[in-house]
N, C-alpha and C. Protein backbone atom coordinates (compact mmCIF):
# COMPACT_ATOMS: atom_id res chain seq x y z
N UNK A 1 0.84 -1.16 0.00
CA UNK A 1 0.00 0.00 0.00
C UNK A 1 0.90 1.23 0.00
N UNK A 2 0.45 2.53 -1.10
CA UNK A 2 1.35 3.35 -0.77
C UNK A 2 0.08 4.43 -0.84
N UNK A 3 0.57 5.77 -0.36
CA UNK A 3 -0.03 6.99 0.16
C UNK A 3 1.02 7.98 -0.48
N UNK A 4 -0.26 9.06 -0.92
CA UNK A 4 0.44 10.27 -1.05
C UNK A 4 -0.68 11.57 -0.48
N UNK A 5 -0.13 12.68 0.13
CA UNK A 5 -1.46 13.42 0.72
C UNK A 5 -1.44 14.26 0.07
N UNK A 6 -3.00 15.31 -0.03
CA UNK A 6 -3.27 15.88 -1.32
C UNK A 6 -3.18 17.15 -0.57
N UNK A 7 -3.21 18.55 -1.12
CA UNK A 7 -2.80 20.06 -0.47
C UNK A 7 -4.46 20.27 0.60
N UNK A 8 -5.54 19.28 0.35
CA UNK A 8 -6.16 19.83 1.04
C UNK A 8 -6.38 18.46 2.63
N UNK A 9 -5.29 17.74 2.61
CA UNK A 9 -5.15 17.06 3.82
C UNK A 9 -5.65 15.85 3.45
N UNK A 10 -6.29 15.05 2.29
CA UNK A 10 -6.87 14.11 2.15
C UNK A 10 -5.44 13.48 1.54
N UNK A 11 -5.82 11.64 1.68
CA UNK A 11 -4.62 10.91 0.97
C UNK A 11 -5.00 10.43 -0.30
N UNK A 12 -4.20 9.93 -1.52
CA UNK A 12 -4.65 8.70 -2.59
C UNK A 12 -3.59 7.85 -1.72
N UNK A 13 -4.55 6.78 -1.94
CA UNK A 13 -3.94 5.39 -1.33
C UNK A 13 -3.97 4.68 -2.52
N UNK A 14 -3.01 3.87 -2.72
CA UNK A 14 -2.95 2.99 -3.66
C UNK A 14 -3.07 1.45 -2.72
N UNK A 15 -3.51 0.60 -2.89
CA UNK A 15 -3.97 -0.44 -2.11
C UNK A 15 -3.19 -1.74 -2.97
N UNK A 16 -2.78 -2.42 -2.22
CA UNK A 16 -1.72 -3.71 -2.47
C UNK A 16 -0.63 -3.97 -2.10
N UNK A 17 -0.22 -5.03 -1.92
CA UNK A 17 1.60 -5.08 -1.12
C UNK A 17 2.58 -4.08 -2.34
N UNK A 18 2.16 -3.71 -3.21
CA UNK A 18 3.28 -3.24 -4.05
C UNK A 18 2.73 -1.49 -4.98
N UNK A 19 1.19 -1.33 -4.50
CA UNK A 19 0.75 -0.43 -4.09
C UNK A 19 -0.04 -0.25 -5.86
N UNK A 20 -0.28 -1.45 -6.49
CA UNK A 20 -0.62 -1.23 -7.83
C UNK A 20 -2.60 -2.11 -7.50
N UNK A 21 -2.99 -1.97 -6.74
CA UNK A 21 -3.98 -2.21 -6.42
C UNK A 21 -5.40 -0.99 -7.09
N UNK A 22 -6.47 -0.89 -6.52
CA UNK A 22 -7.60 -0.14 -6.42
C UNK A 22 -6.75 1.19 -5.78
N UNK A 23 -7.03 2.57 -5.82
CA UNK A 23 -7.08 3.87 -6.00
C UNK A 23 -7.78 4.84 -5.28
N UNK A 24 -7.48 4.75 -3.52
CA UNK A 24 -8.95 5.39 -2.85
C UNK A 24 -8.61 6.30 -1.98
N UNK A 25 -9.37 7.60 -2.23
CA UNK A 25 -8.89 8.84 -1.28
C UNK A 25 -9.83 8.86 -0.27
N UNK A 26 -9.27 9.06 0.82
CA UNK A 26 -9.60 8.90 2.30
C UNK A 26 -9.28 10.59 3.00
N UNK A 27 -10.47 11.22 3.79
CA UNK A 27 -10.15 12.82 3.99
C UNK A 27 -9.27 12.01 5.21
N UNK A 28 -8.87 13.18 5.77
CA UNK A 28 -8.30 13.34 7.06
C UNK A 28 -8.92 12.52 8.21
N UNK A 29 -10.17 13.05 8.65
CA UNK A 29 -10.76 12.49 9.37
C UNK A 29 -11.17 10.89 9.49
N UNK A 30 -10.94 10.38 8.42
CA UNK A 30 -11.01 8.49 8.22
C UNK A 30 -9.83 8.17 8.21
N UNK A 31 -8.84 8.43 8.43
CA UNK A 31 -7.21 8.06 8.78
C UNK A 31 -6.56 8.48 9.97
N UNK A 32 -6.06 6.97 10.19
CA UNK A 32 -5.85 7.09 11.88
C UNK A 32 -4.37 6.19 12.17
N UNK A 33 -3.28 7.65 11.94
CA UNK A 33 -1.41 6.86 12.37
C UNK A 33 -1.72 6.27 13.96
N UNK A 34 -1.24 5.14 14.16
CA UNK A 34 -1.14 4.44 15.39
C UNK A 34 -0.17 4.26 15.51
N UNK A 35 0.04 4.60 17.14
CA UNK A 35 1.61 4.78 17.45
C UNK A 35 2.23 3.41 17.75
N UNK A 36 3.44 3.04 16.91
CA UNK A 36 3.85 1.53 17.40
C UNK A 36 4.53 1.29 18.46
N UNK A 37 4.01 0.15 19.35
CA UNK A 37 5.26 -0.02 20.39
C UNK A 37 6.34 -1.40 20.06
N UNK A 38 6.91 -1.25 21.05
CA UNK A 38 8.12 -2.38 20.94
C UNK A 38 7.86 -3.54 20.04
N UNK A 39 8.81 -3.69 18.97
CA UNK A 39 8.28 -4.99 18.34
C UNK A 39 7.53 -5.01 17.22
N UNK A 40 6.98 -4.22 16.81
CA UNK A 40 5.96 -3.81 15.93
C UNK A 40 6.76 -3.35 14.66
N UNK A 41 5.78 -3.83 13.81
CA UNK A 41 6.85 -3.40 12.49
C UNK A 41 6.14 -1.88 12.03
N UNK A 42 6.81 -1.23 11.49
CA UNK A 42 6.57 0.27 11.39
C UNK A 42 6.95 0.93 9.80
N UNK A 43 5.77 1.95 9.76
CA UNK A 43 6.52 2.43 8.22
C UNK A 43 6.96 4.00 8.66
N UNK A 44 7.93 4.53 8.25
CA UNK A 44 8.53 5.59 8.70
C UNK A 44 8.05 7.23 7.78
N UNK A 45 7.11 8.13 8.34
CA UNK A 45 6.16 8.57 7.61
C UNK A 45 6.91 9.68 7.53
N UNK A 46 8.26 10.36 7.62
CA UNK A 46 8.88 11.66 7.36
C UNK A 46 10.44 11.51 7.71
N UNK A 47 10.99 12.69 6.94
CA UNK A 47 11.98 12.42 6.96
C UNK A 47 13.31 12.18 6.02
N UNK A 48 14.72 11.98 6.17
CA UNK A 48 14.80 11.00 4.62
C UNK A 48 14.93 10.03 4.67
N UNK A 49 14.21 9.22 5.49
CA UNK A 49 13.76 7.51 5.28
C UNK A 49 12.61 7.29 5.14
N UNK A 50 11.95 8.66 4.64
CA UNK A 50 10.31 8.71 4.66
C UNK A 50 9.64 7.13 3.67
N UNK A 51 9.06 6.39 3.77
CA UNK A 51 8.77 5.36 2.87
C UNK A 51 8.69 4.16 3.74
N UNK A 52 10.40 4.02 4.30
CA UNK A 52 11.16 3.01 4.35
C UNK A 52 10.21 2.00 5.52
N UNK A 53 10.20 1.08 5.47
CA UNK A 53 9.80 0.07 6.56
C UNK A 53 11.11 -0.58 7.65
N UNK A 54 10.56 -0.60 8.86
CA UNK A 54 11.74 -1.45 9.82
C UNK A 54 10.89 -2.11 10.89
N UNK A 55 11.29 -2.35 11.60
CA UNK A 55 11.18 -3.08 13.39
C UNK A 55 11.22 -2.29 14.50
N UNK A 56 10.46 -1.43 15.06
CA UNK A 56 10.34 -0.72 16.20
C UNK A 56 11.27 -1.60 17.70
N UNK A 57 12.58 -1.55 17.72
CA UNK A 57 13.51 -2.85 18.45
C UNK A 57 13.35 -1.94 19.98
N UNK A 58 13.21 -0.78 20.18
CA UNK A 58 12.92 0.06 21.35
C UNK A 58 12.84 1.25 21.70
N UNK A 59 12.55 1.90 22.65
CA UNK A 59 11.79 3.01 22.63
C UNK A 59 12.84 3.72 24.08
N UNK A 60 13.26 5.02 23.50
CA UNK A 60 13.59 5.78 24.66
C UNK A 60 13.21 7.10 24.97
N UNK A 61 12.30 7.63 25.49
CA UNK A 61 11.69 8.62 25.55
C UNK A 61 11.07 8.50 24.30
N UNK A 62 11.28 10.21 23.94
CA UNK A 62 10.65 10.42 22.24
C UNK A 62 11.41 10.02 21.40
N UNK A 63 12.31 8.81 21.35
CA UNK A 63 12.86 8.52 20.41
C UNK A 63 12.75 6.95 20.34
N UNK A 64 12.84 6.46 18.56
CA UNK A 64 12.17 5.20 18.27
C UNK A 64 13.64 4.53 17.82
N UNK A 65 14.31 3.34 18.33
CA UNK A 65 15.10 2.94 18.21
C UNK A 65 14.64 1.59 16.93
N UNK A 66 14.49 2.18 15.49
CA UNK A 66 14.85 1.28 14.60
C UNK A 66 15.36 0.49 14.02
N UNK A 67 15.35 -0.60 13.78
CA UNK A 67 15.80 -2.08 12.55
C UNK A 67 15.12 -1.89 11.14
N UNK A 68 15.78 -0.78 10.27
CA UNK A 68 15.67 -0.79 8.82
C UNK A 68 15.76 -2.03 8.02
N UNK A 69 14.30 -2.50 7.16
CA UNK A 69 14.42 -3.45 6.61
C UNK A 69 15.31 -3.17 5.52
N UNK A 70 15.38 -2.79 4.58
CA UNK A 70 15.95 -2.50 3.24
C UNK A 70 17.49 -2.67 3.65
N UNK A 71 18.29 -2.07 4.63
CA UNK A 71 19.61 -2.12 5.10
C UNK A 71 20.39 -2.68 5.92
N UNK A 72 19.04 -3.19 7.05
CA UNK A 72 19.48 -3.63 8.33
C UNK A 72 20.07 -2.55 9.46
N UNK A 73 20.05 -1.37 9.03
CA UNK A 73 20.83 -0.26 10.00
C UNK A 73 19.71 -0.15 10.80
N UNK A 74 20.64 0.06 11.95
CA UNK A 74 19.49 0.93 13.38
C UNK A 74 19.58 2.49 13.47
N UNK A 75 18.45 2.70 13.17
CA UNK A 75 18.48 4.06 13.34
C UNK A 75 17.74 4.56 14.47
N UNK A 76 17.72 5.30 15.27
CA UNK A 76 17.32 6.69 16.25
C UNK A 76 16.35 7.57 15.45
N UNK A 77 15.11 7.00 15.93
CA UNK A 77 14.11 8.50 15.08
C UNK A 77 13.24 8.85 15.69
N UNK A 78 12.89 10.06 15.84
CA UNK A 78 12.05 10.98 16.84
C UNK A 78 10.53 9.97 16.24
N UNK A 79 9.67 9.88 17.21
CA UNK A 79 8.34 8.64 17.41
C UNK A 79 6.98 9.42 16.25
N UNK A 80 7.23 10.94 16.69
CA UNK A 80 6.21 11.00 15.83
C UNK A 80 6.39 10.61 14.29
N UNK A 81 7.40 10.63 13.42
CA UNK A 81 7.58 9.95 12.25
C UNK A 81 7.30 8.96 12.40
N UNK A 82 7.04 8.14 13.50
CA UNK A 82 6.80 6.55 12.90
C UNK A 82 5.39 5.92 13.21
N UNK A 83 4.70 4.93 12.41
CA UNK A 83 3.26 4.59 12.25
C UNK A 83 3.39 2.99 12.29
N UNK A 84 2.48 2.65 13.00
CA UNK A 84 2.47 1.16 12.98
C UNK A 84 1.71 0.58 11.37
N UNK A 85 2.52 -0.63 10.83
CA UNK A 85 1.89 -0.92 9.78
C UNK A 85 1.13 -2.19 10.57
N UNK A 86 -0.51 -1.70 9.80
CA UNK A 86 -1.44 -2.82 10.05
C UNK A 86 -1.53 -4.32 9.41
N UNK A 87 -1.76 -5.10 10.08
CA UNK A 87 -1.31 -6.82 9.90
C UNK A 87 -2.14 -6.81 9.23
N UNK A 88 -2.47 -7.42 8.09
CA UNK A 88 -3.37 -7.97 7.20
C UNK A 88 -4.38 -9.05 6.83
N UNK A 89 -5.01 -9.53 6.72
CA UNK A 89 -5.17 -11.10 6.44
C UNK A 89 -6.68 -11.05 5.33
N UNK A 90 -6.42 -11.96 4.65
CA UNK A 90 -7.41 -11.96 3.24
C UNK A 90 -8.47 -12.98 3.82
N UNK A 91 -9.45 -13.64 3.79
CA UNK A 91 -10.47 -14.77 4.35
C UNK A 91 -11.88 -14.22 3.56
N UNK A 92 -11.67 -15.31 2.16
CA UNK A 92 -12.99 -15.60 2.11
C UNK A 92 -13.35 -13.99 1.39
N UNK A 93 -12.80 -13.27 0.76
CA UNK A 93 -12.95 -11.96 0.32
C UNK A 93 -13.14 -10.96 1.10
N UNK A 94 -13.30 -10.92 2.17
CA UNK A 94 -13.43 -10.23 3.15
C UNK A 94 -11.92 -9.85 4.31
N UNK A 95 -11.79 -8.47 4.57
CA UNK A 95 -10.19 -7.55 4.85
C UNK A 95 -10.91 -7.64 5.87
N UNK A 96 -9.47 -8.25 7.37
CA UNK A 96 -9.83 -8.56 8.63
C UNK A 96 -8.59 -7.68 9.10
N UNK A 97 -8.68 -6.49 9.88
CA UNK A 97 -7.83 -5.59 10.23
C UNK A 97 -7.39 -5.88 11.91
């Protein structure tokens, strides 16, 4: 799934693991970043690793101690950049969040 936000706060979401899915804009108010804790895999929403996905490995204060998938580096990043990515599961045509 990928996201881009539009000048008046709404997103296009592109829907699919590779983001070539269905095409659906969502305002502000129907989108909801959840903050990840320990363990949780995370997509990193600003920044210049803005995109990137990792492993939320621990938390110190306001800062999110990352496991970058793409590199393997740990990075240090202030919490509000980071969003928990939601687990998925397909059953029967029906999206179980």
């Amino acid at each position: 799934m990928y996201f881009t936000r539009k000048p008046d706060g709404a997103c296009r979401i592109a829907l699919g693991a590779s983001g070539n899915g269905k095409i659906i804009t969502a305002n502000p108010n129907e989108i909801e970043v959840v903050v990840p804790r320990k363990a949780d895999k995370i997509k990193i929403m600003g920044g210049n690793k803005r995109g990137a996905t990792g492993k939320l490995i621990g938390v110190d204060g306001t800062d999110g101690i990352v496991k970058v998938d793409e590199s393997l580096d740990v990075k240090i990043l202030d919490m509000v950049i980071l969003a928990k990515l939601a687990h998925l599961s397909y059953k029967i045509g029906i999206l179980f969040l």
